[in-house]
Protein backbone atom coordinates (compact mmCIF):
# COMPACT_ATOMS: atom_id res chain seq x y z
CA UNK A 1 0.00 0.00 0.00
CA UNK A 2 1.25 3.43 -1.29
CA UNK A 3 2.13 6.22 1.82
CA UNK A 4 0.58 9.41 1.55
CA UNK A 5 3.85 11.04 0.34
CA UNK A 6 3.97 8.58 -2.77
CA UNK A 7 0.39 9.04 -3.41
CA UNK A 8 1.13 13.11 -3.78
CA UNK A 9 3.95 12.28 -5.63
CA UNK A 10 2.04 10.15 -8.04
CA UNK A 11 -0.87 12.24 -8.16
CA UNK A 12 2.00 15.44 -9.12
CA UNK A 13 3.64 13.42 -12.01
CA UNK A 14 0.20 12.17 -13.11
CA UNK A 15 -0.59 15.82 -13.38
CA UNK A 16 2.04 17.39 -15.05
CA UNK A 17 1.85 14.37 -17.84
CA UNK A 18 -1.66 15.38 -18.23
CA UNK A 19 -0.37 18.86 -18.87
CA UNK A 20 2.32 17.67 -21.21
CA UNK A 21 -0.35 16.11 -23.24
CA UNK A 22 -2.17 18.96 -23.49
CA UNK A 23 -4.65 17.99 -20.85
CA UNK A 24 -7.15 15.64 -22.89
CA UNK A 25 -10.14 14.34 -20.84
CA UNK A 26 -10.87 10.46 -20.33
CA UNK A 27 -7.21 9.54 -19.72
CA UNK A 28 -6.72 10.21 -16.32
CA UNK A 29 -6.43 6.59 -15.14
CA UNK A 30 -3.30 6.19 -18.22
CA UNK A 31 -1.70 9.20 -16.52
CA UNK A 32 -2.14 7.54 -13.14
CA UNK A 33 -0.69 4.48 -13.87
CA UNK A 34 2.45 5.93 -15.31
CA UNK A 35 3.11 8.24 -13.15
CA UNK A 36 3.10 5.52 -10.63
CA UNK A 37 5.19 3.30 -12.70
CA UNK A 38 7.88 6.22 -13.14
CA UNK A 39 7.53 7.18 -9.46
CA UNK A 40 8.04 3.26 -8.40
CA UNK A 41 11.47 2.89 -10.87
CA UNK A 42 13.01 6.54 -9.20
CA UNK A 43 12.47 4.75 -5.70
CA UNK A 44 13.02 1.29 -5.91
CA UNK A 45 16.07 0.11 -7.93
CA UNK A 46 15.76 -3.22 -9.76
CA UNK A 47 18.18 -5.99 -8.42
CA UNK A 48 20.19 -6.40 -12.35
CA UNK A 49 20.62 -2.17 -11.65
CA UNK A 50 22.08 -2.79 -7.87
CA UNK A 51 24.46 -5.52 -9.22
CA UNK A 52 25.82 -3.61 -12.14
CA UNK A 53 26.05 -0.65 -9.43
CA UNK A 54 27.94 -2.65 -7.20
CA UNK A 55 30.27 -3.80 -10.24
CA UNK A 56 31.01 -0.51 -11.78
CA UNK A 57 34.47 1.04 -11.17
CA UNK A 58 34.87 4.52 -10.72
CA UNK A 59 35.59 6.96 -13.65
CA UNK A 60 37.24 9.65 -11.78
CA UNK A 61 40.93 8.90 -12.66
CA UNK A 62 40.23 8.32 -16.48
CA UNK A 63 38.29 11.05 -17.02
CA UNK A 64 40.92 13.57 -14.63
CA UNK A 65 43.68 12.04 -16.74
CA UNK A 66 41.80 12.34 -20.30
CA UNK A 67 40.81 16.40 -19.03
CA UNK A 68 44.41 16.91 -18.23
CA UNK A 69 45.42 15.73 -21.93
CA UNK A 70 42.71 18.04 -23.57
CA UNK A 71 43.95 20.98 -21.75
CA UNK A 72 47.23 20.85 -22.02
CA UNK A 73 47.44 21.03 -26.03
CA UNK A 74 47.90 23.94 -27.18
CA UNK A 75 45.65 25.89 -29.25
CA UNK A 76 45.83 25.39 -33.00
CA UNK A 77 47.79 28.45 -35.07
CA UNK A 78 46.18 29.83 -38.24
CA UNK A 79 47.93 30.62 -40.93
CA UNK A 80 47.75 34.51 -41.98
CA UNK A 81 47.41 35.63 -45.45
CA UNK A 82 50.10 37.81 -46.79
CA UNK A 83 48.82 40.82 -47.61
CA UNK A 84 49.68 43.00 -50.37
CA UNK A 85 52.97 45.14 -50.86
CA UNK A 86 52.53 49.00 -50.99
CA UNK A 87 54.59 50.28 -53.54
């Protein structure tokens, strides 16, 4: 059974879907049940997404390392046209 803090929470999504959609009539029960699907996946994690979680290594060096590369290059030098002699 839903708390009263999911049930606002579904009854907000369902809402501002209904907006989205341009607030049609007769669908309210389709909004509902999406919203409570979308609501349900943001709070409860599936066991395949904890696992991978658990799995995954961190990024942090990689991508500090890869940053360091892209800002240490110089930037690229255009080549000037020569411009005309004055006589």
């Amino acid at each position: 059974m839903a708390t009263q803090n999911q049930r606002d929470n579904i009854l907000k999504k369902a809402y501002e879907l209904w907006e989205s959609e341009g607030r049609q009539s007769g669908r309210d029960m389709e909004h509902w049940l999406r919203a409570e699907m979308l609501i349900s996946k943001k709070t409860k994690p599936s066991a395949r997404s904890r696992k991978a979680a658990s799995k995954a290594k961190p990024a942090t060096k990689a991508k500090a390392k890869s940053s360091a590369k892209a800002k240490s290059k110089p930037a690229a030098k255009t080549k000037s046209k020569p411009t005309a002699k004055l006589k």
